[in-house]
PDB file of N, CA and C in Angstrom:
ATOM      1  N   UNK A   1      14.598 -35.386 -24.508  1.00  0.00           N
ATOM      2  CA  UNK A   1      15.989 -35.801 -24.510  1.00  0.00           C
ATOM      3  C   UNK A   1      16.455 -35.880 -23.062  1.00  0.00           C
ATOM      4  N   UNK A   2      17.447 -36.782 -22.686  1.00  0.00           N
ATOM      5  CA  UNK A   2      17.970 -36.622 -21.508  1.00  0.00           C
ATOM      6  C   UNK A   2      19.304 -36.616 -21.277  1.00  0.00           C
ATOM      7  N   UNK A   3      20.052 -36.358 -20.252  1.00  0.00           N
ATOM      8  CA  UNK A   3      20.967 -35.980 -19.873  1.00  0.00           C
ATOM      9  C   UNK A   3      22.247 -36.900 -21.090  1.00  0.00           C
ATOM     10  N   UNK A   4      22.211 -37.936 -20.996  1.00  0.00           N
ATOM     11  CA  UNK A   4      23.141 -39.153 -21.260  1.00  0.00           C
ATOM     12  C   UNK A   4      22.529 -38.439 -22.952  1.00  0.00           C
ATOM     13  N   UNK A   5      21.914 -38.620 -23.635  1.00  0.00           N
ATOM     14  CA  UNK A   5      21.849 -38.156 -25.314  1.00  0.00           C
ATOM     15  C   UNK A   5      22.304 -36.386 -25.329  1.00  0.00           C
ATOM     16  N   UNK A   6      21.477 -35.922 -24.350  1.00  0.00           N
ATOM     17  CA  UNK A   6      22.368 -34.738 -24.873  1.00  0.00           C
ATOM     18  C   UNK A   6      24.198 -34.167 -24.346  1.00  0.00           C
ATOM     19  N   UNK A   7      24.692 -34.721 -23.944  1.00  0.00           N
ATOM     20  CA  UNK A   7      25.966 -35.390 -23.409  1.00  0.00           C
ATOM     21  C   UNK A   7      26.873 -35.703 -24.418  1.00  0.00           C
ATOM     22  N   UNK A   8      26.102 -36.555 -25.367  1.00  0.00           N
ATOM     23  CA  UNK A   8      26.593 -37.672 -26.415  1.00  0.00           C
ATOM     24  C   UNK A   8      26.758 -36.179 -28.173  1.00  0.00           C
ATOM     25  N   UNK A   9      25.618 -35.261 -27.679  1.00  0.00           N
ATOM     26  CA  UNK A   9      25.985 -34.049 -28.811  1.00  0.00           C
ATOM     27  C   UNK A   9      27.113 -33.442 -28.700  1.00  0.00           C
ATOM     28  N   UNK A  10      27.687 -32.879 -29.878  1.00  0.00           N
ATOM     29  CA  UNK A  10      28.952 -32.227 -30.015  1.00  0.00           C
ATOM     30  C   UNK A  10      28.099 -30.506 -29.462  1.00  0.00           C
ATOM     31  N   UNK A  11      28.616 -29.618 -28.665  1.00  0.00           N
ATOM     32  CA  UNK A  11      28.847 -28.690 -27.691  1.00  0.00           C
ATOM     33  C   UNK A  11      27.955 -27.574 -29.302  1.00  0.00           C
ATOM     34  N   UNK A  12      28.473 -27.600 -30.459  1.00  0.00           N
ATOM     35  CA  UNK A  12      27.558 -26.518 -31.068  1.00  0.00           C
ATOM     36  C   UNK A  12      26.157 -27.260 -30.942  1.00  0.00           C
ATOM     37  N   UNK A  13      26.014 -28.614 -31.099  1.00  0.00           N
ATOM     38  CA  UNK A  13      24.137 -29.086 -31.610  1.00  0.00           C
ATOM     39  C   UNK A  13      23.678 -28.587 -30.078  1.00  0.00           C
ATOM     40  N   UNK A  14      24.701 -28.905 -28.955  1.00  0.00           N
ATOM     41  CA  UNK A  14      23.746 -28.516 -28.098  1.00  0.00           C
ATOM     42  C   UNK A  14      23.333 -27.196 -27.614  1.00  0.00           C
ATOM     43  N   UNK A  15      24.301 -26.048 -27.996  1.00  0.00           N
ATOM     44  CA  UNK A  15      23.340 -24.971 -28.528  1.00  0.00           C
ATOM     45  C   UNK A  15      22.375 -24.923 -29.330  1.00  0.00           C
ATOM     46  N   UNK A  16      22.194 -25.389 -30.468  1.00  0.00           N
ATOM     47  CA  UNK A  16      21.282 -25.613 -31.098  1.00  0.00           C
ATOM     48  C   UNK A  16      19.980 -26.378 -30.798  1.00  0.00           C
ATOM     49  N   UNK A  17      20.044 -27.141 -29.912  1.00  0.00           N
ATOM     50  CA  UNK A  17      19.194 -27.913 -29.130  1.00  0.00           C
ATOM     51  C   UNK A  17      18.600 -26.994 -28.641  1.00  0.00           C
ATOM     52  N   UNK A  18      19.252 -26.237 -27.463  1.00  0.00           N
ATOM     53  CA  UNK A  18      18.920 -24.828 -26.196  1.00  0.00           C
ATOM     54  C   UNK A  18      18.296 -24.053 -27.001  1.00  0.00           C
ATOM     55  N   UNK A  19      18.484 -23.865 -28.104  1.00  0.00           N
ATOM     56  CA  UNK A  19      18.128 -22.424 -29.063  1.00  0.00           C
ATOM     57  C   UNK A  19      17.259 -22.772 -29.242  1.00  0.00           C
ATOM     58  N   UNK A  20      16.495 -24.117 -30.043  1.00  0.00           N
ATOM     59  CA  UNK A  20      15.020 -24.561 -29.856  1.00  0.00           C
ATOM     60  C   UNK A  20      13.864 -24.203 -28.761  1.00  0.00           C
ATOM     61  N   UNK A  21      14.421 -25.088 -28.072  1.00  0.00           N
ATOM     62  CA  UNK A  21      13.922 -25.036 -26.736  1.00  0.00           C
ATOM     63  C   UNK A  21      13.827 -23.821 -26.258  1.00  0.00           C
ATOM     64  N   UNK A  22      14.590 -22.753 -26.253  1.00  0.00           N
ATOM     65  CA  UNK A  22      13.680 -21.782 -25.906  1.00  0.00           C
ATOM     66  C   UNK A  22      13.146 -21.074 -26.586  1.00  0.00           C
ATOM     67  N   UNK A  23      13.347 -21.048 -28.099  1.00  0.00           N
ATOM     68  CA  UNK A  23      12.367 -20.523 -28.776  1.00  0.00           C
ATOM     69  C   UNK A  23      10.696 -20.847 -28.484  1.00  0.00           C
ATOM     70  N   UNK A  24      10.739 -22.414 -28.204  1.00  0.00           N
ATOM     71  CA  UNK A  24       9.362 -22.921 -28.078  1.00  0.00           C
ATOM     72  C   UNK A  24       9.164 -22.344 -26.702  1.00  0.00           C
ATOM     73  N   UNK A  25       9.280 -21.342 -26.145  1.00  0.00           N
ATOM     74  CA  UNK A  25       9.148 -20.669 -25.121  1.00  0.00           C
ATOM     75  C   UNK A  25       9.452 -21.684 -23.704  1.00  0.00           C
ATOM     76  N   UNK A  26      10.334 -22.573 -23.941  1.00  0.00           N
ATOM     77  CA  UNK A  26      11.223 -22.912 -22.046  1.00  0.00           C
ATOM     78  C   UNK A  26      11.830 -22.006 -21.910  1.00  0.00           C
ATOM     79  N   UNK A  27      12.369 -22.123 -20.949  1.00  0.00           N
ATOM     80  CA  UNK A  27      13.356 -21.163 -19.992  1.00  0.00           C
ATOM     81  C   UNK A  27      14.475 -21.952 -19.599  1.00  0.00           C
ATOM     82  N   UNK A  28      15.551 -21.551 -19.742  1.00  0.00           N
ATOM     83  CA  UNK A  28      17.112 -22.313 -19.277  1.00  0.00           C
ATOM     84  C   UNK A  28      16.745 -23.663 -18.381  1.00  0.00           C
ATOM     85  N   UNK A  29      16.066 -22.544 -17.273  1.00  0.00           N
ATOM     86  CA  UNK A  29      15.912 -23.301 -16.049  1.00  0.00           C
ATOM     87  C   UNK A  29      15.521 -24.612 -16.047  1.00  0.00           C
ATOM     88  N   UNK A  30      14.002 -24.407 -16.948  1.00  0.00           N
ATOM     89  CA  UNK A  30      13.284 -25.906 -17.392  1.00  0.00           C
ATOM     90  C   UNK A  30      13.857 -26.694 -17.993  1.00  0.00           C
ATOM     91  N   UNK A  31      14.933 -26.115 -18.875  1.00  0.00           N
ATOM     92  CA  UNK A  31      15.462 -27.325 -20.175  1.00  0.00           C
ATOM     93  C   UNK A  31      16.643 -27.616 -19.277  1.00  0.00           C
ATOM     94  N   UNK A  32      17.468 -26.814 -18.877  1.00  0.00           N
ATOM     95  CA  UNK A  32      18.195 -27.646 -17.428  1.00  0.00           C
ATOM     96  C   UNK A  32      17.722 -28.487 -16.698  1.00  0.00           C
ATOM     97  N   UNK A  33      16.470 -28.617 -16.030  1.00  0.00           N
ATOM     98  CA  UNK A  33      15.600 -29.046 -15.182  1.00  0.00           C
ATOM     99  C   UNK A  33      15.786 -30.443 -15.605  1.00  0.00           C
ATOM    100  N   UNK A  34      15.319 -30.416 -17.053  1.00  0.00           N
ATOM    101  CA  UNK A  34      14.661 -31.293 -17.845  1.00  0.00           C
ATOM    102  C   UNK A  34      15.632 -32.585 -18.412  1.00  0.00           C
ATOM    103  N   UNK A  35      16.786 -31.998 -18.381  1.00  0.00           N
ATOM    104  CA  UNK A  35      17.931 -32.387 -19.077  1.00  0.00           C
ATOM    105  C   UNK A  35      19.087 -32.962 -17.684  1.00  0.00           C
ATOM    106  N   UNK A  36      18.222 -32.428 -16.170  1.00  0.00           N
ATOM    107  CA  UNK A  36      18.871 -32.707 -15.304  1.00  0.00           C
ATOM    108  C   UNK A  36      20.053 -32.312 -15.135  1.00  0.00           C
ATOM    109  N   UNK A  37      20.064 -31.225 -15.464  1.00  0.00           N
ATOM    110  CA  UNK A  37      21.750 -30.548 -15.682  1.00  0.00           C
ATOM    111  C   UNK A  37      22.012 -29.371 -15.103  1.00  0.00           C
ATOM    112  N   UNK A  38      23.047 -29.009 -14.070  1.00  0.00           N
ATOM    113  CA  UNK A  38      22.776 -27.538 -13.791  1.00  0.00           C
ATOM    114  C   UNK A  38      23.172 -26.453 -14.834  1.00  0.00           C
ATOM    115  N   UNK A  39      22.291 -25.472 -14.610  1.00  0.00           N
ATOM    116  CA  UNK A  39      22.479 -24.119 -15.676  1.00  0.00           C
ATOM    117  C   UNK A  39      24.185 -23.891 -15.820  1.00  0.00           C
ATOM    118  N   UNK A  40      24.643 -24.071 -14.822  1.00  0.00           N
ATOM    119  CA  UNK A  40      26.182 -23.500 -14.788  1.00  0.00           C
ATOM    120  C   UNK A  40      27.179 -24.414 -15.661  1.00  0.00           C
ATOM    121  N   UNK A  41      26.391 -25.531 -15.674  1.00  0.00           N
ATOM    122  CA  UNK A  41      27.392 -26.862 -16.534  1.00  0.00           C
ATOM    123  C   UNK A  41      26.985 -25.849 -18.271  1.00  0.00           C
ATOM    124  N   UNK A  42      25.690 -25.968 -18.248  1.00  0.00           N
ATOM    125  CA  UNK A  42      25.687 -25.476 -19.214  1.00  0.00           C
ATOM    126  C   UNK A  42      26.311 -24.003 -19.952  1.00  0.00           C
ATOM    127  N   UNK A  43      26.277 -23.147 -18.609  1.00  0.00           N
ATOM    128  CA  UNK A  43      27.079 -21.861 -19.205  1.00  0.00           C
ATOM    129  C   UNK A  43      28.368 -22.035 -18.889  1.00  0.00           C
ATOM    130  N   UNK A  44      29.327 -22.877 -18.807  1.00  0.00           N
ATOM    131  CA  UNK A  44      30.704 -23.079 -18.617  1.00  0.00           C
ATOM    132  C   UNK A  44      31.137 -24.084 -20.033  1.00  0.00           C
ATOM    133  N   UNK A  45      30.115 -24.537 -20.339  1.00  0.00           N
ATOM    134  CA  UNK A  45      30.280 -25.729 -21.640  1.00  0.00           C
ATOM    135  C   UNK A  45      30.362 -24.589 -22.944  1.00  0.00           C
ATOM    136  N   UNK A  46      29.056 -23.586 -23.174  1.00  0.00           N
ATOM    137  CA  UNK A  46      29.051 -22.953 -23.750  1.00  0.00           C
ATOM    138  C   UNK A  46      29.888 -21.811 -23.790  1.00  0.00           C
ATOM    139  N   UNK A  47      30.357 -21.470 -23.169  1.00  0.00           N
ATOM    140  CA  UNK A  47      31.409 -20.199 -22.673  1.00  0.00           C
ATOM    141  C   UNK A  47      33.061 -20.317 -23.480  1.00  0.00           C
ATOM    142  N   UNK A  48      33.297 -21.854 -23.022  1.00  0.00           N
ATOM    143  CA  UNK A  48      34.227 -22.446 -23.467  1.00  0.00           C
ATOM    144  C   UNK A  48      34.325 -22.243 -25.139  1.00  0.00           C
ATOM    145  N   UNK A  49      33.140 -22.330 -25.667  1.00  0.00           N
ATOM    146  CA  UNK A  49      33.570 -22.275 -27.247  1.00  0.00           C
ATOM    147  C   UNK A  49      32.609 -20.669 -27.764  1.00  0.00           C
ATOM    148  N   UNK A  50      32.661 -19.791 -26.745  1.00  0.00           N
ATOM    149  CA  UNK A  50      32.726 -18.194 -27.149  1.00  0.00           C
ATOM    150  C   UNK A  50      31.234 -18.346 -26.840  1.00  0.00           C
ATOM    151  N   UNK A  51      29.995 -18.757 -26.663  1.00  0.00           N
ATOM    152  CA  UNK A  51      28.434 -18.261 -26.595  1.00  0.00           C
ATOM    153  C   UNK A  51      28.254 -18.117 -24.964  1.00  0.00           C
ATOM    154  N   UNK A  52      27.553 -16.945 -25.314  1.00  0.00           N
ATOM    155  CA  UNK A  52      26.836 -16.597 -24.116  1.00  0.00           C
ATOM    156  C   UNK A  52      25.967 -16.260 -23.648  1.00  0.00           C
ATOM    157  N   UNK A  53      24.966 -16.691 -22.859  1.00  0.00           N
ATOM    158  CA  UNK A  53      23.564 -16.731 -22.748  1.00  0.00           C
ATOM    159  C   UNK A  53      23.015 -15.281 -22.869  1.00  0.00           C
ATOM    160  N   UNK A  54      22.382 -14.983 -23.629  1.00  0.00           N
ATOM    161  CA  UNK A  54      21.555 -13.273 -23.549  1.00  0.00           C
ATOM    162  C   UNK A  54      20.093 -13.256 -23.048  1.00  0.00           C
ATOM    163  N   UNK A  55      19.481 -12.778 -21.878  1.00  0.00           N
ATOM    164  CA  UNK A  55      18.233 -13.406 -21.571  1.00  0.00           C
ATOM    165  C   UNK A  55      17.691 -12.807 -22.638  1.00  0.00           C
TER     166      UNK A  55
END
Protein backbone atom coordinates (compact mmCIF):
# COMPACT_ATOMS: atom_id res chain seq x y z
CA UNK A 1 0.00 0.00 0.00
CA UNK A 2 1.17 3.48 -0.34
CA UNK A 3 0.96 6.65 1.07
CA UNK A 4 -2.00 8.20 -1.29
CA UNK A 5 -4.37 4.60 -0.55
CA UNK A 6 -3.62 4.55 2.86
CA UNK A 7 -4.56 8.36 3.20
CA UNK A 8 -7.79 7.56 1.32
CA UNK A 9 -8.67 4.93 4.71
CA UNK A 10 -10.92 6.16 7.35
CA UNK A 11 -8.28 6.70 10.61
CA UNK A 12 -9.86 3.25 12.46
CA UNK A 13 -8.92 0.80 9.04
CA UNK A 14 -5.75 2.44 9.34
CA UNK A 15 -5.17 1.12 12.63
CA UNK A 16 -6.23 -1.86 11.53
CA UNK A 17 -3.94 -1.86 8.65
CA UNK A 18 -0.80 -0.99 11.41
CA UNK A 19 -2.20 -3.80 13.60
CA UNK A 20 -1.55 -6.25 10.70
CA UNK A 21 1.49 -5.17 9.80
CA UNK A 22 2.94 -5.56 12.82
CA UNK A 23 1.60 -8.53 13.76
CA UNK A 24 3.35 -9.97 10.58
CA UNK A 25 6.31 -8.87 12.56
CA UNK A 26 7.20 -4.97 10.88
CA UNK A 27 8.02 -2.47 13.08
CA UNK A 28 6.29 1.13 13.03
CA UNK A 29 9.37 2.30 11.61
CA UNK A 30 9.22 0.00 8.42
CA UNK A 31 5.48 0.36 7.79
CA UNK A 32 6.13 4.18 8.16
CA UNK A 33 9.10 3.76 5.99
CA UNK A 34 7.02 1.93 3.67
CA UNK A 35 4.00 4.00 3.61
CA UNK A 36 6.46 7.01 3.42
CA UNK A 37 4.99 8.59 6.32
CA UNK A 38 6.55 9.87 9.43
CA UNK A 39 5.87 7.82 12.69
CA UNK A 40 4.66 11.11 14.30
CA UNK A 41 1.91 11.73 11.50
CA UNK A 42 0.96 8.54 12.45
CA UNK A 43 0.92 8.87 16.31
CA UNK A 44 -0.86 12.31 16.15
CA UNK A 45 -3.59 10.75 13.61
CA UNK A 46 -4.07 7.97 16.00
CA UNK A 47 -3.95 9.88 19.27
CA UNK A 48 -6.60 12.08 17.96
CA UNK A 49 -9.26 9.31 18.08
CA UNK A 50 -7.90 7.86 21.75
CA UNK A 51 -5.09 4.84 20.43
CA UNK A 52 -1.87 4.70 21.47
CA UNK A 53 1.02 2.97 20.35
CA UNK A 54 2.18 0.21 23.12
CA UNK A 55 5.59 -1.20 21.97
Amino acid sequence: MDRADFDKLEVQDQVIYINKQLGEGSTLREIASNLNIARSTLRDRFKKIGYIYNK
